[in-house]
Protein backbone atom coordinates (compact mmCIF):
# COMPACT_ATOMS: atom_id res chain seq x y z
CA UNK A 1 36.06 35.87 41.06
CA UNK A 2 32.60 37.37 41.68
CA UNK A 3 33.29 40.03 38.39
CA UNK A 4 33.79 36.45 36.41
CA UNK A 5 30.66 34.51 37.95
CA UNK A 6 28.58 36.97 36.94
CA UNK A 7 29.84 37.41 33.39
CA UNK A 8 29.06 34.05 32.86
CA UNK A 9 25.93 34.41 34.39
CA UNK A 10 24.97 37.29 32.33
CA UNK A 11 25.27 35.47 29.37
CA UNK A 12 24.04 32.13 30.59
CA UNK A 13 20.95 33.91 31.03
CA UNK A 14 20.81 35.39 27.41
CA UNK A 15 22.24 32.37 25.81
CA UNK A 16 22.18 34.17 22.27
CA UNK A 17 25.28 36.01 20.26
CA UNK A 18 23.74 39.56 21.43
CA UNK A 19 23.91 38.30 25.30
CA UNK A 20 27.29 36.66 24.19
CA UNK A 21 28.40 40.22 23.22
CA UNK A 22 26.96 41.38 26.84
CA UNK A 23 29.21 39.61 28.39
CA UNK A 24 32.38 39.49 26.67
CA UNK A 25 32.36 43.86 26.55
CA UNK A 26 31.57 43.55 30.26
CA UNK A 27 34.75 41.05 31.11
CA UNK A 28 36.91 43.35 28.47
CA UNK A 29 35.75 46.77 30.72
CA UNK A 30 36.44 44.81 34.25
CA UNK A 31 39.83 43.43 32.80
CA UNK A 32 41.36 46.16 31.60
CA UNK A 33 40.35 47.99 34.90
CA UNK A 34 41.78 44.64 36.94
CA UNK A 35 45.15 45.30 34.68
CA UNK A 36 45.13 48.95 36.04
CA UNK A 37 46.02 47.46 39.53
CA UNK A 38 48.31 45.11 38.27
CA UNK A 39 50.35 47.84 37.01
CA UNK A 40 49.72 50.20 40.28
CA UNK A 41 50.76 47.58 42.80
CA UNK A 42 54.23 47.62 40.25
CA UNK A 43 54.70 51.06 41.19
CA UNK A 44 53.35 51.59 44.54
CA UNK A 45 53.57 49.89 47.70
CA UNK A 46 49.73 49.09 48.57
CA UNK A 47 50.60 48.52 52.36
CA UNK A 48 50.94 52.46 53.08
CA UNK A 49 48.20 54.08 55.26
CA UNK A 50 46.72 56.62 52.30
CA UNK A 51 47.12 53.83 49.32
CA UNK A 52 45.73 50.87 51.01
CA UNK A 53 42.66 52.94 51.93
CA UNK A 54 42.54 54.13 48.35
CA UNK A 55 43.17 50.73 47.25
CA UNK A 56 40.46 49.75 49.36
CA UNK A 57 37.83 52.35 47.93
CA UNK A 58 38.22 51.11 44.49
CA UNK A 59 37.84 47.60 46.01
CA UNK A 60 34.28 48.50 46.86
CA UNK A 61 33.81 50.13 43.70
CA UNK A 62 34.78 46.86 41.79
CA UNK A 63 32.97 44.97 43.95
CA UNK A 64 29.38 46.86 42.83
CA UNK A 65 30.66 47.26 39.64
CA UNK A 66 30.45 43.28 39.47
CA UNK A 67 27.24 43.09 41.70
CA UNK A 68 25.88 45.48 38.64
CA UNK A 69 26.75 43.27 36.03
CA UNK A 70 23.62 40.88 35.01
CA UNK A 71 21.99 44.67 34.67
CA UNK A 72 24.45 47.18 33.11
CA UNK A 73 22.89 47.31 30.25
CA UNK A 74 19.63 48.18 31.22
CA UNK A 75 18.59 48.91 34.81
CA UNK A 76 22.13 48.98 36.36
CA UNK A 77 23.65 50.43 33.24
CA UNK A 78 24.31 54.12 35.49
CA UNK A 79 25.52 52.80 38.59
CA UNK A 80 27.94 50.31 36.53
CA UNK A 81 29.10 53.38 34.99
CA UNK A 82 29.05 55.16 38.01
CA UNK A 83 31.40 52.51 39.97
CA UNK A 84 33.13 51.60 37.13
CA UNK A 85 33.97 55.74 37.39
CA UNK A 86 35.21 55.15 40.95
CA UNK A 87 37.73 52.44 39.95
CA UNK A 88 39.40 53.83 37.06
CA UNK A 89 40.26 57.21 38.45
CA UNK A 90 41.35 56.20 41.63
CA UNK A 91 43.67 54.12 39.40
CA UNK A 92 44.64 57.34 38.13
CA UNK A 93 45.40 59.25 41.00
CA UNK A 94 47.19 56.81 42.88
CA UNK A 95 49.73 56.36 39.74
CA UNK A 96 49.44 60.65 40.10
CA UNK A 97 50.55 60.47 43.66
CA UNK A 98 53.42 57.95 42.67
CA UNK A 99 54.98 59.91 40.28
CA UNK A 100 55.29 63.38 42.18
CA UNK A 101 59.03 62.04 42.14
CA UNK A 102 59.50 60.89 39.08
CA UNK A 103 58.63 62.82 36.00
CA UNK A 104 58.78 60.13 33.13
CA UNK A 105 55.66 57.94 35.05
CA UNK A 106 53.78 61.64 35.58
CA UNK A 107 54.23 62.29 31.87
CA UNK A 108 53.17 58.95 31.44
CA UNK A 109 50.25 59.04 33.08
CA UNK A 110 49.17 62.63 33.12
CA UNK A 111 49.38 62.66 29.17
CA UNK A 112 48.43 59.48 28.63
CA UNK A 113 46.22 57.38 31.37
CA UNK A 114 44.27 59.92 32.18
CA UNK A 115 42.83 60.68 28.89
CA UNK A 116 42.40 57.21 27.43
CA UNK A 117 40.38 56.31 30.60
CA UNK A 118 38.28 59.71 30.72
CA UNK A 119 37.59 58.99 27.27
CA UNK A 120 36.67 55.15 28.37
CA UNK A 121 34.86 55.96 31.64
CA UNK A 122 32.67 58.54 29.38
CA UNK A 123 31.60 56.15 26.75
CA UNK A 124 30.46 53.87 29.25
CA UNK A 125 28.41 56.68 30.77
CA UNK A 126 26.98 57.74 27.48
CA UNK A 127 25.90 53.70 26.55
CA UNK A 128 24.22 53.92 30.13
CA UNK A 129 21.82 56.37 28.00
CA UNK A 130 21.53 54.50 25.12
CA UNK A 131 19.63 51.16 24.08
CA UNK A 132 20.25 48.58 21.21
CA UNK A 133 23.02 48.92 18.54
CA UNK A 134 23.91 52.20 19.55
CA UNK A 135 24.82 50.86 23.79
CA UNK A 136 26.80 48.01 22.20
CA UNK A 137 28.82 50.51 19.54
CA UNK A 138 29.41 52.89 22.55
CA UNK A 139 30.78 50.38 24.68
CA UNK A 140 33.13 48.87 22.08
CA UNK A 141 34.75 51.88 21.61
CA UNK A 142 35.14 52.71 24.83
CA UNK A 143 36.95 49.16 25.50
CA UNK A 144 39.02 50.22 22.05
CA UNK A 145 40.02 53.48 22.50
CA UNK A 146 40.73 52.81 26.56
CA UNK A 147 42.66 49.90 25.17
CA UNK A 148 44.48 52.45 22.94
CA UNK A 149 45.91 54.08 25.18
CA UNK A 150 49.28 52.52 25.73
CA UNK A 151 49.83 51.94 22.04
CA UNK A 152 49.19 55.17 20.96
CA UNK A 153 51.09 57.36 24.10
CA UNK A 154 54.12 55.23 24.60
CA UNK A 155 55.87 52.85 27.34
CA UNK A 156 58.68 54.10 28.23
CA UNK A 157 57.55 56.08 31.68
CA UNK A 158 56.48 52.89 33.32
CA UNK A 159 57.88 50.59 35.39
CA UNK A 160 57.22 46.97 36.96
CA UNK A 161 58.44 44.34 39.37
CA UNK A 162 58.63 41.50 36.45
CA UNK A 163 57.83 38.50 39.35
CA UNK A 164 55.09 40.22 40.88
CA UNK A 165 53.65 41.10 37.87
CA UNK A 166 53.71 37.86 36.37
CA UNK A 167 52.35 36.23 39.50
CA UNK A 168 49.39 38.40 39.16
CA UNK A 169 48.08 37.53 35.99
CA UNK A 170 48.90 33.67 36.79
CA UNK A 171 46.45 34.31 39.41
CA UNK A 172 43.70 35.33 37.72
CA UNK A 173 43.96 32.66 35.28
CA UNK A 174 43.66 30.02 38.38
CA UNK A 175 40.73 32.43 39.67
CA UNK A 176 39.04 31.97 35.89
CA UNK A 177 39.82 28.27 35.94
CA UNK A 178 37.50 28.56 39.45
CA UNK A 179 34.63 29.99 37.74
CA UNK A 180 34.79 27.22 35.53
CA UNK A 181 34.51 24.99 38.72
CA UNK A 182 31.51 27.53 40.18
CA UNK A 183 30.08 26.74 36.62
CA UNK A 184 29.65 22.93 36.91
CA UNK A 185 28.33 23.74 40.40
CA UNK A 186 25.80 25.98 39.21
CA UNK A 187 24.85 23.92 35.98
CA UNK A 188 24.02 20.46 38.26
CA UNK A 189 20.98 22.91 39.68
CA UNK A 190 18.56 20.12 37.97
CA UNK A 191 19.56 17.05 40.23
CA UNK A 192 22.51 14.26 40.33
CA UNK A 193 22.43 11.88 37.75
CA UNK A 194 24.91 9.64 36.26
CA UNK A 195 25.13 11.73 33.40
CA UNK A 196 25.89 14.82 35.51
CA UNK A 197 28.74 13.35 37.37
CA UNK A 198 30.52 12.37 34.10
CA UNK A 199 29.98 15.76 33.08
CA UNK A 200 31.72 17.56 36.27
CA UNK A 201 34.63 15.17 36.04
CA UNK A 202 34.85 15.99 32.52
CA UNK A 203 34.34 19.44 33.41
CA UNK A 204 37.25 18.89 36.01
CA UNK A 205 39.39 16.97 33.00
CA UNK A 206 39.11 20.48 30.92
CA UNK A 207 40.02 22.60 33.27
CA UNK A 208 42.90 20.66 34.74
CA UNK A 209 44.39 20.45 30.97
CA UNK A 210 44.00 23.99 30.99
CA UNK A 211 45.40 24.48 34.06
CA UNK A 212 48.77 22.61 32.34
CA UNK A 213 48.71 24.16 29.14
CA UNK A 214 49.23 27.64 31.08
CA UNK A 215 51.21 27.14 33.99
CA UNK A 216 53.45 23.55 33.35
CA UNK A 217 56.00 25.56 30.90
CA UNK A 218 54.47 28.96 29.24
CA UNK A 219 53.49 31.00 32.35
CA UNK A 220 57.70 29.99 33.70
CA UNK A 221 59.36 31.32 29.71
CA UNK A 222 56.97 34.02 29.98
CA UNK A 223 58.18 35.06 33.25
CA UNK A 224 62.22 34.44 32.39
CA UNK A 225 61.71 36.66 28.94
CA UNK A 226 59.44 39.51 30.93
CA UNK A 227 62.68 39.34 33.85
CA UNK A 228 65.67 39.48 31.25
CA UNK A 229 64.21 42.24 29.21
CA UNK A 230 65.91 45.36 29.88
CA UNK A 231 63.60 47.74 32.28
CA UNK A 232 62.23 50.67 30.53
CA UNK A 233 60.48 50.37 26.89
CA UNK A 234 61.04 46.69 26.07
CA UNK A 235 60.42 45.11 29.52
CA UNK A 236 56.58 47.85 29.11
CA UNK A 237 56.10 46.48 25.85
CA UNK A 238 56.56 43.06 26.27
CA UNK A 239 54.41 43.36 29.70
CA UNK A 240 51.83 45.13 27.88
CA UNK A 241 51.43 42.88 24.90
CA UNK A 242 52.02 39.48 26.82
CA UNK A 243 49.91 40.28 29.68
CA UNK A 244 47.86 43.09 29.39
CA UNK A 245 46.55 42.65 26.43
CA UNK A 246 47.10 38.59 25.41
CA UNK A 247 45.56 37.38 28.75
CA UNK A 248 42.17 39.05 28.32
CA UNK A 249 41.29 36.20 25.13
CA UNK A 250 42.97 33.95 27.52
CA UNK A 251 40.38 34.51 30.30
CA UNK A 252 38.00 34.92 28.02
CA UNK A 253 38.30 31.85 26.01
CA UNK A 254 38.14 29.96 30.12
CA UNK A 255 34.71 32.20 30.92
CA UNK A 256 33.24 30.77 27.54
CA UNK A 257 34.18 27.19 28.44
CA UNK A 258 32.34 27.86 31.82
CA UNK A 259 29.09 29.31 29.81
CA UNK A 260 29.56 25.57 27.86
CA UNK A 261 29.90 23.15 31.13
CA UNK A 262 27.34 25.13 32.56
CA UNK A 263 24.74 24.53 29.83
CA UNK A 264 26.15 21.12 29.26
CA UNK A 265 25.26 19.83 32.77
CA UNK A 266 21.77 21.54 32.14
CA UNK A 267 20.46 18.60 29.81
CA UNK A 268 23.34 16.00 29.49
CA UNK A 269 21.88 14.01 26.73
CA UNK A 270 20.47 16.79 24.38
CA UNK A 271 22.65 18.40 21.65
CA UNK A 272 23.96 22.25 22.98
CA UNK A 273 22.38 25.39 20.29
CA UNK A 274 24.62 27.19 18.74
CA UNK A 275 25.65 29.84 20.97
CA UNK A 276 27.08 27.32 23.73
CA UNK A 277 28.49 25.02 21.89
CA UNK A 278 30.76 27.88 20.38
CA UNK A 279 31.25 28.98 23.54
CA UNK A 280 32.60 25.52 25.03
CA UNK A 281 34.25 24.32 21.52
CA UNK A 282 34.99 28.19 20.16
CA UNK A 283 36.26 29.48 23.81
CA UNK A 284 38.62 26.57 24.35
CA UNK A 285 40.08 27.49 20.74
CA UNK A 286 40.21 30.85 21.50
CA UNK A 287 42.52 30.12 24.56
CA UNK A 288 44.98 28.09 22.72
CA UNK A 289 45.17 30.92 20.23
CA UNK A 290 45.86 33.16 22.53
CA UNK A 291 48.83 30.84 24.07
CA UNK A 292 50.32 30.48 20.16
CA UNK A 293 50.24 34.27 19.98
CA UNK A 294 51.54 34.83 24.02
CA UNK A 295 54.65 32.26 22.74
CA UNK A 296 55.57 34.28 19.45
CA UNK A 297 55.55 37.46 21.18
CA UNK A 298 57.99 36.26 23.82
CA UNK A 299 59.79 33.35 22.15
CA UNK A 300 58.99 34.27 18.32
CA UNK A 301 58.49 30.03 17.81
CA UNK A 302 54.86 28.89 16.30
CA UNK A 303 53.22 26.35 18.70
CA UNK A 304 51.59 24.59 15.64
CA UNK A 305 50.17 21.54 17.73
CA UNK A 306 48.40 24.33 19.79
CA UNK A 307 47.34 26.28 16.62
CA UNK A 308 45.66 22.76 15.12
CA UNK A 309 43.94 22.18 18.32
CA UNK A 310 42.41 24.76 18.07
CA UNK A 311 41.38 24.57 14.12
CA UNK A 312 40.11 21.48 14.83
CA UNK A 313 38.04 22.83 17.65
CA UNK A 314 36.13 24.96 15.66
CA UNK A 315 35.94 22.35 13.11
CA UNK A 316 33.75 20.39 15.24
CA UNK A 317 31.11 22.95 15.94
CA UNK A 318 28.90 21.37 13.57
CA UNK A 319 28.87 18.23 15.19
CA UNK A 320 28.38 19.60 18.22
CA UNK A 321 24.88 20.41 17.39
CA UNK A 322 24.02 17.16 16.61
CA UNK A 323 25.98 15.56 19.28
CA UNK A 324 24.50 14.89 23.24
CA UNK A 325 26.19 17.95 24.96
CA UNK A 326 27.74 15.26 27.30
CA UNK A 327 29.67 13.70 23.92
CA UNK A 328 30.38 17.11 23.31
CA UNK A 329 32.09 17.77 26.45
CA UNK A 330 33.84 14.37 26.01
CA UNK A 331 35.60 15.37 22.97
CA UNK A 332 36.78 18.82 24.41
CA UNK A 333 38.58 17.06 27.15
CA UNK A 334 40.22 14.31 24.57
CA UNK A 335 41.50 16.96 22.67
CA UNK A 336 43.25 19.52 25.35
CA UNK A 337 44.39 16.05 27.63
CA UNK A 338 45.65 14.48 24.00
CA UNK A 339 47.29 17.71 23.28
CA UNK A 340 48.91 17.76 27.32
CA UNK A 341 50.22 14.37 26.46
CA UNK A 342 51.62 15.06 23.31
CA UNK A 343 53.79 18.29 24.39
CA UNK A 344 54.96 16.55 27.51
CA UNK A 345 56.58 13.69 25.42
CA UNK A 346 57.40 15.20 22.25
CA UNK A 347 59.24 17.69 24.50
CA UNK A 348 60.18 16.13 27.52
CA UNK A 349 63.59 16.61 26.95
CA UNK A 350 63.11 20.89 26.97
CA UNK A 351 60.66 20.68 29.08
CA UNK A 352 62.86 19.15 31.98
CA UNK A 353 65.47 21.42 30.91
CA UNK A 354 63.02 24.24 31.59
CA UNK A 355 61.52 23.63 34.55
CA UNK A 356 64.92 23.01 36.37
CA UNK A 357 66.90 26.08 35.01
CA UNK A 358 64.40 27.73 35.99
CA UNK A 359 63.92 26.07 39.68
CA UNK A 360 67.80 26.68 39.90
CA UNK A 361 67.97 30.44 39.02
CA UNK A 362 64.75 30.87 41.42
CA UNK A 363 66.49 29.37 44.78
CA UNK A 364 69.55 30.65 43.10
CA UNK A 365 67.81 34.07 43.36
């Protein structure tokens, strides 16, 4: 939660598109290093004596790679690289030391893994050197090409417990849903007003329709499809695409709504600028997005109330600059807790159907 806070604190305090930039290459770097483990604790059993002590190491490393964040770009930007260095190739070696029996996971991730993330961990390094258009460049690509990696070296030597890999990434969407809390927390620095205390519960409103929109139906299909695939190649892919990849605007679109309450609850009544009122209006769309593209890849149907929502989202930037931030914040939470209502009576029907299929293959399990 910490890696999250202080993305959103990062660009809280550089409320502009380049801080904006800051800290959406940061949370791409620390998520696709979080998704590392995911995979790991798939393959390995993280309560042995040598792995939990690895596991452990790159626990510290992540932990001042995040206390490096409001700075790795400038004064922090070597020892960022430096633990970020720490957590990626312990990654690898673990995931070395797992495969010693099994040949298709070495391949896998001595031909692959290893030199997406060397190429990753050294781009990061090289932006430490570097200032202005040139650091931001260099750390794109390094998210890009690190990113790369399992598209362009294959699937099929890696394997996953489909529960346990689900749960985790359910997780850190309820951990990102907390920041959004932290936010409101953090934003009401200024006093207790009445204005402020609409805004939290508002803030509370949009994170609890959030909170349904991800875990009432989608998160329970998404699980069933990842569970039925068959292991190998199609159970990799659809983990990859679903999860690994699909989350990160997920989380991302929740850490921009937290940038939005948390300026929101900074002046109630004055309109937000630009940059947070895309992040609050603009995040939340970029969220549902994500869910209309995480429910083609595993269901290939079009949520189209879910892709409007989000249209209409960024339809009312405008207005949001005119608007008193708490209006603003108003109209976010209409919209997702309209949308909530809408899905659970329009599809009541599947969605009961869903929900206890699913309960009954669980116990049945």
């Amino acid at each position: 939660m910490l890696a999250l806070t202080q993305c959103t604190a990062l660009m809280a305090e550089e409320p502009t598109w380049e801080g904006l930039a800051k800290g959406m290459l940061v949370l791409g770097a620390l998520w696709w290093a979080w998704v590392g483990y995911a995979w790991l604790t798939s393959v390995v059993d993280p309560e042995e004596g040598v792995i939990r002590i690895a596991i452990f190491a790159a626990m510290a490393g992540f932990l001042v790679a995040a206390l490096c964040v409001p700075g790795a770009f400038d004064e922090y930007a070597l020892l960022f690289a430096g633990a970020y260095a720490v957590v990626r190739f312990a990654q690898v070696l673990l995931l070395a030391l797992a495969g010693q029996d099994d040949a298709a996971l070495r391949r896998s991730v001595l031909t692959g893994l290893l030199g997406s993330t060397t190429v990753g961990v050294g781009l990061i390094f090289a932006a430490a050197f570097a200032d202005g258009p040139l650091q931001g460049v260099l750390w794109a690509l390094a998210i890009l090409l690190d990113m790369a990696g399992p598209m362009l070296f294959g699937s099929e030597g890696w394997r996953l417990e489909p529960s346990h890999f689900a749960e985790r990434h359910g997780l850190i969407v309820i951990i990102a849903l907390g920041e959004s809390i932290v936010a409101i927390g953090a934003g009401a620095e200024f006093g207790i007003t009445t204005g402020v205390i609409v805004a939290a519960v508002l803030g509370i409103a949009i994170a609890a329709a959030q909170w349904w929109l991800y875990f009432d139906v989608v998160a329970r299909v998404a699980e069933r499809r990842l569970s039925r695939a068959a292991p190998g190649r199609e159970q990799n892919e659809i983990a990859r695409d679903s999860y690994s990849f699909l989350h990160l605007p997920m989380v991302a679109g929740i850490v921009l709504v937290a940038l939005g309450l948390k300026k929101t609850l900074g002046d109630v009544g004055e309109p937000l600028k630009l940059v947070p009122a895309v992040a609050a209006l603009g995040g939340t769309a970029i969220y549902l997005l994500a869910h209309v593209a995480f429910r083609w890849r595993n269901v290939h149907t079009l949520s189209r109330q879910r892709l409007i929502c989000a249209v209409l989202l960024l339809l009312l930037v405008p207005a949001a600059l005119e608007l008193p931030a708490l209006a603003t914040a108003a109209i976010l939470a209409a919209v997702l807790i309209a949308l909530v209502a809408y899905e659970a009576l329009r599809f009541a029907g599947a969605r009961d159907r869903i929900r206890h299929q699913l309960e009954n293959e669980a116990a049945a399990g």
